[in-house]
C-alpha atoms as a PDB file:
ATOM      1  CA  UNK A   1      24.560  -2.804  61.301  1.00  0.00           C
ATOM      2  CA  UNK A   2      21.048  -4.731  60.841  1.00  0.00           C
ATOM      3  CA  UNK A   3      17.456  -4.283  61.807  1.00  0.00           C
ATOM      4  CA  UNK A   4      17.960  -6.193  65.039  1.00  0.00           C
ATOM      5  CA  UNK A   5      21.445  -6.603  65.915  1.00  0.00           C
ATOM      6  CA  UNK A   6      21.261  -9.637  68.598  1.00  0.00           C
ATOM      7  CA  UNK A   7      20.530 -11.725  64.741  1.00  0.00           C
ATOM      8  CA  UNK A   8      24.049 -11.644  64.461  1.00  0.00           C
ATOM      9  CA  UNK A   9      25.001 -14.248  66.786  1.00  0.00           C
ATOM     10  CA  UNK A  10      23.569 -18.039  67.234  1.00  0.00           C
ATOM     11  CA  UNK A  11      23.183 -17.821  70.954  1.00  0.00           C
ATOM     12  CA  UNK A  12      23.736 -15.655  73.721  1.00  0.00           C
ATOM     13  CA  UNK A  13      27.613 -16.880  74.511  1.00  0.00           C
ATOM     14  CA  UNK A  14      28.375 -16.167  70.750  1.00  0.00           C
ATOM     15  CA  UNK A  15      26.701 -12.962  70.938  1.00  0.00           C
ATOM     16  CA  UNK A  16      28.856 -11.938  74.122  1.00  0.00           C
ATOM     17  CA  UNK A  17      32.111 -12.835  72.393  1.00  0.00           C
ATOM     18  CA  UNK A  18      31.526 -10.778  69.526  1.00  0.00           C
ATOM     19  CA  UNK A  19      30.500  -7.838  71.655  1.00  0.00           C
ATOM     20  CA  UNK A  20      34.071  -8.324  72.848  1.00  0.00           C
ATOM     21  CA  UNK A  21      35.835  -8.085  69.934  1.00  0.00           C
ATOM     22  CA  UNK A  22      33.780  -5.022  69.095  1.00  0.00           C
ATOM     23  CA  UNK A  23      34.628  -3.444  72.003  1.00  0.00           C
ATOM     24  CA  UNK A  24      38.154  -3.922  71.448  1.00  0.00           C
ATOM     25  CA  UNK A  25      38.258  -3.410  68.151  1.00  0.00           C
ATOM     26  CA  UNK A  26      36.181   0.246  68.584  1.00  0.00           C
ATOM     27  CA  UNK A  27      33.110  -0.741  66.466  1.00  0.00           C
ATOM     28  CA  UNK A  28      29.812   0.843  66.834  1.00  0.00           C
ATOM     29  CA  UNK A  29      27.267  -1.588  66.565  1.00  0.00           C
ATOM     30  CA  UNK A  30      23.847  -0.016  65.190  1.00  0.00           C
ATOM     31  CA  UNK A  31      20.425  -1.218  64.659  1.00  0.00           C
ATOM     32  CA  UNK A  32      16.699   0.107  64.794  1.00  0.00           C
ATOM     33  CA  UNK A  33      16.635   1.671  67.638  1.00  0.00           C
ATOM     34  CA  UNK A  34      20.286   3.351  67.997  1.00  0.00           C
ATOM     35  CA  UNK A  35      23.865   3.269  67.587  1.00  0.00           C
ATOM     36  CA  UNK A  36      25.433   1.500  70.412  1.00  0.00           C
ATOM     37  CA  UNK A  37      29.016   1.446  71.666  1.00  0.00           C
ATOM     38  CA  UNK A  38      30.304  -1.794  73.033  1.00  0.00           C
ATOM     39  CA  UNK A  39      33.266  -0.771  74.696  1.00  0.00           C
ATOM     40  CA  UNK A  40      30.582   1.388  77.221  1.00  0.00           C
ATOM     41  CA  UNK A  41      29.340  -0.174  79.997  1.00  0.00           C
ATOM     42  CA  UNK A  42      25.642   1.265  79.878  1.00  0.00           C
ATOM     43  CA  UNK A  43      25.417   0.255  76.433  1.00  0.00           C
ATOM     44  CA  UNK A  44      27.278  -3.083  76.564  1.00  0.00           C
ATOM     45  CA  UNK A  45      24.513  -4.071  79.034  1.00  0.00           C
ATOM     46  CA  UNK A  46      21.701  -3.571  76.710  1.00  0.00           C
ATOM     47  CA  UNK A  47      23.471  -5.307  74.172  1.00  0.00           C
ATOM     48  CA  UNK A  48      23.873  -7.988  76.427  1.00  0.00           C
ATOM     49  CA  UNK A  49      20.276  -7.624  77.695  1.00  0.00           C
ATOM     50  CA  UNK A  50      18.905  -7.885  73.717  1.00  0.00           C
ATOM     51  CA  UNK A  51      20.892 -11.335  73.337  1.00  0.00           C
ATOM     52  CA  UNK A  52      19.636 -12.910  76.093  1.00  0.00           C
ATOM     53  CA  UNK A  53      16.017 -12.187  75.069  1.00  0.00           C
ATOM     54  CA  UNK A  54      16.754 -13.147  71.786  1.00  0.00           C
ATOM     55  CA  UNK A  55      17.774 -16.516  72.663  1.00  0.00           C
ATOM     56  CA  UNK A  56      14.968 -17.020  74.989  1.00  0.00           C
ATOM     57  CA  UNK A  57      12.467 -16.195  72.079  1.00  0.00           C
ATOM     58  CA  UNK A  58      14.036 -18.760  69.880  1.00  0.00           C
ATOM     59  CA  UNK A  59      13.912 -21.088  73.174  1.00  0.00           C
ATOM     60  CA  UNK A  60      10.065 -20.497  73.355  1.00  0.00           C
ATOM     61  CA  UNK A  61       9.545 -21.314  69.457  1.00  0.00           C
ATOM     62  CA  UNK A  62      11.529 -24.318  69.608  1.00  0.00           C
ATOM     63  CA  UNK A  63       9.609 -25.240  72.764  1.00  0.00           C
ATOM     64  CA  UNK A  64       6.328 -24.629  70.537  1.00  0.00           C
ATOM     65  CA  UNK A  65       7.184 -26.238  67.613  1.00  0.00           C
ATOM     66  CA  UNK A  66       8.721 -29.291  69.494  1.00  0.00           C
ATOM     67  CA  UNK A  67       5.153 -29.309  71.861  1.00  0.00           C
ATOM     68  CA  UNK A  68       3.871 -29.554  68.283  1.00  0.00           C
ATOM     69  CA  UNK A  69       5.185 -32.576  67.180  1.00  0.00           C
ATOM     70  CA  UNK A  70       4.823 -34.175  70.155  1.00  0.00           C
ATOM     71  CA  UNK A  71       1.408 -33.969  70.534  1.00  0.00           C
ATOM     72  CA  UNK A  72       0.853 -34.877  66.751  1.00  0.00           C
ATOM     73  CA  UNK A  73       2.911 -37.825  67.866  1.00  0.00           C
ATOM     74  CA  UNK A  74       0.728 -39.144  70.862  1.00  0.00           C
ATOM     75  CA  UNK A  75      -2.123 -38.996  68.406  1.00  0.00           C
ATOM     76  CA  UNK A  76      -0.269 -41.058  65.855  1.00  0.00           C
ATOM     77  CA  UNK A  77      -0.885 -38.367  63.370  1.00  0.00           C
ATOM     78  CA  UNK A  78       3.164 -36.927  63.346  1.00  0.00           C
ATOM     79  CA  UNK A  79       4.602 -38.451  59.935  1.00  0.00           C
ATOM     80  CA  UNK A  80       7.744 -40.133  60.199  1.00  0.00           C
ATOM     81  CA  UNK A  81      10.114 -41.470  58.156  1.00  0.00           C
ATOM     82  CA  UNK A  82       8.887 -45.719  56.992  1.00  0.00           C
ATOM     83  CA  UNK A  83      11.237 -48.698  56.848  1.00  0.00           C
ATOM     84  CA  UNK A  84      11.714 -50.545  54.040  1.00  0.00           C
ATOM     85  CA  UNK A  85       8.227 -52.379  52.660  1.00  0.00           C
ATOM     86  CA  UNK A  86       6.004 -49.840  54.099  1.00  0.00           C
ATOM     87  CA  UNK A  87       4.519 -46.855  52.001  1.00  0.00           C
ATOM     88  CA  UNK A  88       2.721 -43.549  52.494  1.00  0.00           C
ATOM     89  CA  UNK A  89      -0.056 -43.638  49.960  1.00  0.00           C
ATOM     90  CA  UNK A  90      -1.537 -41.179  47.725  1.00  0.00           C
ATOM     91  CA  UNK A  91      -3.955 -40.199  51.050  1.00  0.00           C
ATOM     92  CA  UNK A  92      -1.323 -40.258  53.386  1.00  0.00           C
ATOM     93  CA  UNK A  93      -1.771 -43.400  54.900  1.00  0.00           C
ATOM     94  CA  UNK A  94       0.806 -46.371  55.568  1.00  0.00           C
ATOM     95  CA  UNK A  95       0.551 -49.113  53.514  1.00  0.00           C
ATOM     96  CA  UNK A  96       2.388 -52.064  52.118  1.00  0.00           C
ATOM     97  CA  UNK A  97       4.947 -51.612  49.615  1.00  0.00           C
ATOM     98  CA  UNK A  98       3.862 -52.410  46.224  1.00  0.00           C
ATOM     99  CA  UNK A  99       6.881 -54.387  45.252  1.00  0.00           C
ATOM    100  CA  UNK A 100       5.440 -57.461  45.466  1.00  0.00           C
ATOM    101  CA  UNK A 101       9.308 -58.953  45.566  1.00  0.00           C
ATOM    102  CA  UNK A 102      10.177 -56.734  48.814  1.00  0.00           C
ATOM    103  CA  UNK A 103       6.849 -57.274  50.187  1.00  0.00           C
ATOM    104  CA  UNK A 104       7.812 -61.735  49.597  1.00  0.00           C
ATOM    105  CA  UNK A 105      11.119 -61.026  50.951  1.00  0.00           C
ATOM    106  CA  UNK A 106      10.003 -59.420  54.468  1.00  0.00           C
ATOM    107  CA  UNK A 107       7.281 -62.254  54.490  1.00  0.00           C
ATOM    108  CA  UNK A 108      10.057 -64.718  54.088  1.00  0.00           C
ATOM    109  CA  UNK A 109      12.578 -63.026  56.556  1.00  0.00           C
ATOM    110  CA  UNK A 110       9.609 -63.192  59.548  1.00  0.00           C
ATOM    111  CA  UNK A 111       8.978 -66.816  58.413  1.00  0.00           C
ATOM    112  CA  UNK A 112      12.585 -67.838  59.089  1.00  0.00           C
ATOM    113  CA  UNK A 113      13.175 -65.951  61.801  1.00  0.00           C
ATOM    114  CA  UNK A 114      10.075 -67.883  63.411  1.00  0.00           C
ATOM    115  CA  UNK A 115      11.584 -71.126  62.327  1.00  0.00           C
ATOM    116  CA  UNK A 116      14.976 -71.239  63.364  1.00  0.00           C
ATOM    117  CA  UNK A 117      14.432 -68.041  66.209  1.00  0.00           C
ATOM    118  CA  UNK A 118      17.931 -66.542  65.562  1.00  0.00           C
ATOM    119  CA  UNK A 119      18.961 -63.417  63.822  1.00  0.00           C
ATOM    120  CA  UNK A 120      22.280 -65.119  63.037  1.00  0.00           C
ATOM    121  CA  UNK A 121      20.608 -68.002  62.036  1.00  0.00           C
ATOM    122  CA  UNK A 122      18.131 -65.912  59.964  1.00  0.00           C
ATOM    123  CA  UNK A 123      20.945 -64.359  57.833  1.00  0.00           C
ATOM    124  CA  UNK A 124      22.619 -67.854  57.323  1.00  0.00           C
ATOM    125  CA  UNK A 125      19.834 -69.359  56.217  1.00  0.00           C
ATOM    126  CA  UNK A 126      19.229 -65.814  53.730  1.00  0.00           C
ATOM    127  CA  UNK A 127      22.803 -66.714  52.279  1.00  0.00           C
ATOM    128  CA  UNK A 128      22.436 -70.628  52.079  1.00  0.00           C
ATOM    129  CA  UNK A 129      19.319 -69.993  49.942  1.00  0.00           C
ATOM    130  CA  UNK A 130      20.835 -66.609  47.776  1.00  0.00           C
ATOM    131  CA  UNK A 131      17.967 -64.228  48.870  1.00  0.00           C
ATOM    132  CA  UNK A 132      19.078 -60.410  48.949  1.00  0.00           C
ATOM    133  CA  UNK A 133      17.325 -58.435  51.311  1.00  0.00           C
ATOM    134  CA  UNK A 134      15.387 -55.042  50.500  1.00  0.00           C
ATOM    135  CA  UNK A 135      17.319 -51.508  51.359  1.00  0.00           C
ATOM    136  CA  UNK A 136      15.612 -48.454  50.735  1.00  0.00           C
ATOM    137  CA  UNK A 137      18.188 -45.267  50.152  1.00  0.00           C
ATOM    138  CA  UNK A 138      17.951 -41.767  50.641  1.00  0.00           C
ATOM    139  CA  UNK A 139      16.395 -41.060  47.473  1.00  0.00           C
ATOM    140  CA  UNK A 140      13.952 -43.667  47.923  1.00  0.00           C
ATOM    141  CA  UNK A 141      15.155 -46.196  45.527  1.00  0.00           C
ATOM    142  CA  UNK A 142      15.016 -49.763  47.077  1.00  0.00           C
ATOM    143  CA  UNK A 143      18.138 -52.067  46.043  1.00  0.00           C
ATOM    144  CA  UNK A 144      18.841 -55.190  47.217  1.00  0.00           C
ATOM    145  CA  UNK A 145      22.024 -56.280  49.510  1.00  0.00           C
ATOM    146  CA  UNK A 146      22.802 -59.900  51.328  1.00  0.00           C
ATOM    147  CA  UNK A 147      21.220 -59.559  54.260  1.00  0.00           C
ATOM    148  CA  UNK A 148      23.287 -58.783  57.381  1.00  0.00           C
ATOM    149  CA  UNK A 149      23.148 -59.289  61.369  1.00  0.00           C
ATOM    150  CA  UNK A 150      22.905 -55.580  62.133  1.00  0.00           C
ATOM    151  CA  UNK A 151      20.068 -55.428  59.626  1.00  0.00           C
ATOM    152  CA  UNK A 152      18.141 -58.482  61.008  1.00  0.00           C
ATOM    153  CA  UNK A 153      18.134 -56.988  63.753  1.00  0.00           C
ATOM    154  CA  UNK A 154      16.861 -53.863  63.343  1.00  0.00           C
ATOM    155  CA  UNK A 155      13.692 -55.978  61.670  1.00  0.00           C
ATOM    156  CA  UNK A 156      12.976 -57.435  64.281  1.00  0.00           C
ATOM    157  CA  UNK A 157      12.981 -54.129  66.819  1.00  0.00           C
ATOM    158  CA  UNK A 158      11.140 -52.096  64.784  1.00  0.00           C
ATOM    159  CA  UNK A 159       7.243 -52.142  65.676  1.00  0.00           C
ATOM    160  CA  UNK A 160       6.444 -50.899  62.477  1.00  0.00           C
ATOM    161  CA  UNK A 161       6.358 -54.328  60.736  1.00  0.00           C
ATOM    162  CA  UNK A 162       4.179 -55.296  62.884  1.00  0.00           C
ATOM    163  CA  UNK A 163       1.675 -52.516  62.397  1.00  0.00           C
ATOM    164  CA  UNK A 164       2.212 -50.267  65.372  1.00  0.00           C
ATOM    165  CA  UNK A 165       2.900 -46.609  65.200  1.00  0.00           C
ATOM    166  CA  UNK A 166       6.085 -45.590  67.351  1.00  0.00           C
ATOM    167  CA  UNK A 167       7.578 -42.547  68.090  1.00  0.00           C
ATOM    168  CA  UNK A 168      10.469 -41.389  70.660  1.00  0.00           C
ATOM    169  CA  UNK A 169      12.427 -44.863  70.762  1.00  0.00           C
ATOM    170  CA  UNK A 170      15.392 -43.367  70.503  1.00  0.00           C
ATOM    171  CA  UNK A 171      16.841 -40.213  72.414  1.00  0.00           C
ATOM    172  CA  UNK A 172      19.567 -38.426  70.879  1.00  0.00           C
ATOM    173  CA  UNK A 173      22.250 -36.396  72.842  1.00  0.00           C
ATOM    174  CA  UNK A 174      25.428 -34.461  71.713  1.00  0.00           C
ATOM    175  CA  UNK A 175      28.448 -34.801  73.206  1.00  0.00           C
ATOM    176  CA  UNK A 176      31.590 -32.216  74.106  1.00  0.00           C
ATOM    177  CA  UNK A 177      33.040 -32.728  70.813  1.00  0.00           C
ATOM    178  CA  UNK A 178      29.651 -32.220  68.451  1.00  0.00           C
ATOM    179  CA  UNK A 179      29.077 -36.430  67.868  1.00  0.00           C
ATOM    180  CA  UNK A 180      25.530 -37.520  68.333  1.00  0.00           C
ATOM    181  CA  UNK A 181      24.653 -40.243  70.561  1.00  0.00           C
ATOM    182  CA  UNK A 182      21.881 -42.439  69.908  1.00  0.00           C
ATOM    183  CA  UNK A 183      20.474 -44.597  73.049  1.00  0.00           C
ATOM    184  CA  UNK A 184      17.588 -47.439  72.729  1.00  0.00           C
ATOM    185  CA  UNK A 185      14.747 -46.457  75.128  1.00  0.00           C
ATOM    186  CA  UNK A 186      12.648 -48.441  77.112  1.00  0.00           C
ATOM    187  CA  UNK A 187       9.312 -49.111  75.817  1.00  0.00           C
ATOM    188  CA  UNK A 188       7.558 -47.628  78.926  1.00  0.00           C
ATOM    189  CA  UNK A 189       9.827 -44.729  77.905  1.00  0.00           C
ATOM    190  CA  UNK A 190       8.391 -43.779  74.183  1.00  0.00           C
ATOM    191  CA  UNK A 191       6.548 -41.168  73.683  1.00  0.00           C
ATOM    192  CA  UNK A 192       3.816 -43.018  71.522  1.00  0.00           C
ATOM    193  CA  UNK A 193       3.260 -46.435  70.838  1.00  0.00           C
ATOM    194  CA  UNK A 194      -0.618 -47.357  69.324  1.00  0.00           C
ATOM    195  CA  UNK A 195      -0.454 -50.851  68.094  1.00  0.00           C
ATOM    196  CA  UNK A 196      -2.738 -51.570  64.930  1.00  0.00           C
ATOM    197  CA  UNK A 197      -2.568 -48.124  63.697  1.00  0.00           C
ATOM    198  CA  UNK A 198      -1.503 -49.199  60.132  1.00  0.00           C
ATOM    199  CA  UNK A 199      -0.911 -53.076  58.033  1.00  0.00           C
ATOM    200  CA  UNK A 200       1.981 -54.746  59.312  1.00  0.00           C
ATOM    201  CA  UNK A 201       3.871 -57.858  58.084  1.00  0.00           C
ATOM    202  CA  UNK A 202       3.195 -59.643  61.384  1.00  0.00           C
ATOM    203  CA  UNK A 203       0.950 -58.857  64.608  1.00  0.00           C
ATOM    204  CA  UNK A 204       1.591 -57.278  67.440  1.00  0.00           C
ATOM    205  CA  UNK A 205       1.872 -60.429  69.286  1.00  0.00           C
ATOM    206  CA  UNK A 206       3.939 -62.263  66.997  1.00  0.00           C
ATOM    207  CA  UNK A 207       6.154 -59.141  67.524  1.00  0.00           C
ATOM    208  CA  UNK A 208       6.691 -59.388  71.259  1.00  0.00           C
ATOM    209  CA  UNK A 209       7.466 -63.172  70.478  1.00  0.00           C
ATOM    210  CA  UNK A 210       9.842 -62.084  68.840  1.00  0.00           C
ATOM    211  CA  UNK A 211      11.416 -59.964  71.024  1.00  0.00           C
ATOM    212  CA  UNK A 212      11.525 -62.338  73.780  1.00  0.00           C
ATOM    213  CA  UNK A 213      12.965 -64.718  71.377  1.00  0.00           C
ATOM    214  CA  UNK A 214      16.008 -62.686  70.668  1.00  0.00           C
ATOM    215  CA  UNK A 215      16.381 -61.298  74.419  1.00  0.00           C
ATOM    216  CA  UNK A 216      16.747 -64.755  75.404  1.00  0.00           C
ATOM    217  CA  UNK A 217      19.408 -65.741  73.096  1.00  0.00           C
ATOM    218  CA  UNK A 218      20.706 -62.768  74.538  1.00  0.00           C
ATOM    219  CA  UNK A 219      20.596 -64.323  77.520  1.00  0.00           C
ATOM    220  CA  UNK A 220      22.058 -68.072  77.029  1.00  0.00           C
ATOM    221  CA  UNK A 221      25.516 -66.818  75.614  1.00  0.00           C
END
């Protein structure tokens, strides 16, 4: 029993299954508007009918909500989560981090990474000297770990350092057995990408440097 019955399932398929179990089990189902019996045919198809237009509703606000976003996005307005040395400020705008340590470090990692133009090399050279590297957690406290490959890495992908607002990099898909996959996209392929929209630790150009830097290493092994 409840105010609009088709709440009681997640989606439509769920919906149909427990229709069937009411129907064998000989449970009247009841909402607003009446008192329905599953195991009837007349009835079972309006029960049927009310879950398929309750999914499509929550379809269409999804749809909204996601339009939303995405056109907050294009406009480099949508607010998204920073990486490590870059700060909302009080007026919601990004910014350096105030740590004047983290902010040295990241200075010092681009600096290296310049000079010997390897990630691996970059980390070596991190450990040689005894420099920790900035990690910010989930509750926002920054610690600081030795610096790793997978890290260095995702430095030196992320436009953000280098001032550029991105969105829609990545595209997430689920498969058969619930995991999420994650998949790189092609910069043609984001949904946003406004260089100069906020300070960075490097330019824009020093960024694609970079990235054709570590592509070819890619290349010559």
């Amino acid at each position: 029993m409840g105010l609009e019955v088709s709440r009681l399932a997640r989606n439509n398929a769920d919906w149909q299954r427990l229709l069937k179990i009411c129907a064998l089990a000989d449970t009247l189902i009841l909402d607003e508007d009446g008192v329905y019996d599953p195991a009837s045919f007349n009835d079972r198809l309006l029960l049927g009918l009310k879950g398929t237009m309750s999914e499509a509703e929550l379809h269409v606000i999804k749809a909204r909500l996601r339009g939303g976003i995405l056109n907050k996005a294009r406009r480099g307005e949508f607010r998204c989560p920073l990486p490590t040395g870059l700060v909302y400020d009080h007026s919601g705008n990004v910014a350096l981090e105030p740590d004047m340590q983290v902010r040295e470090t990241i200075v010092h990692f681009f600096e290296t990474f310049s000079r010997v133009g390897s990630a691996s090399q970059t980390v070596k050279a991190f450990r040689q000297e005894g420099i920790l590297f900035p990690s910010r957690l989930h509750d926002s406290q920054t610690v600081f770990r030795p610096l790793t490959t997978s890290t260095a890495m995702r430095v030196l992908h992320n436009p953000r350092y280098a001032g550029a607002y991105a969105y829609g990099r990545r595209r997430y898909r689920r498969t058969i057995d619930g995991k999420r996959i994650v998949r790189e996209q092609d910069n043609d392929d984001w949904t946003a990408c406004i260089p100069d929209a906020h300070p960075g630790y490097i330019s824009w150009e020093q960024h694609q440097e970079n990235l054709r830097i570590l592509k070819s290493n890619i290349c010559h092994r």
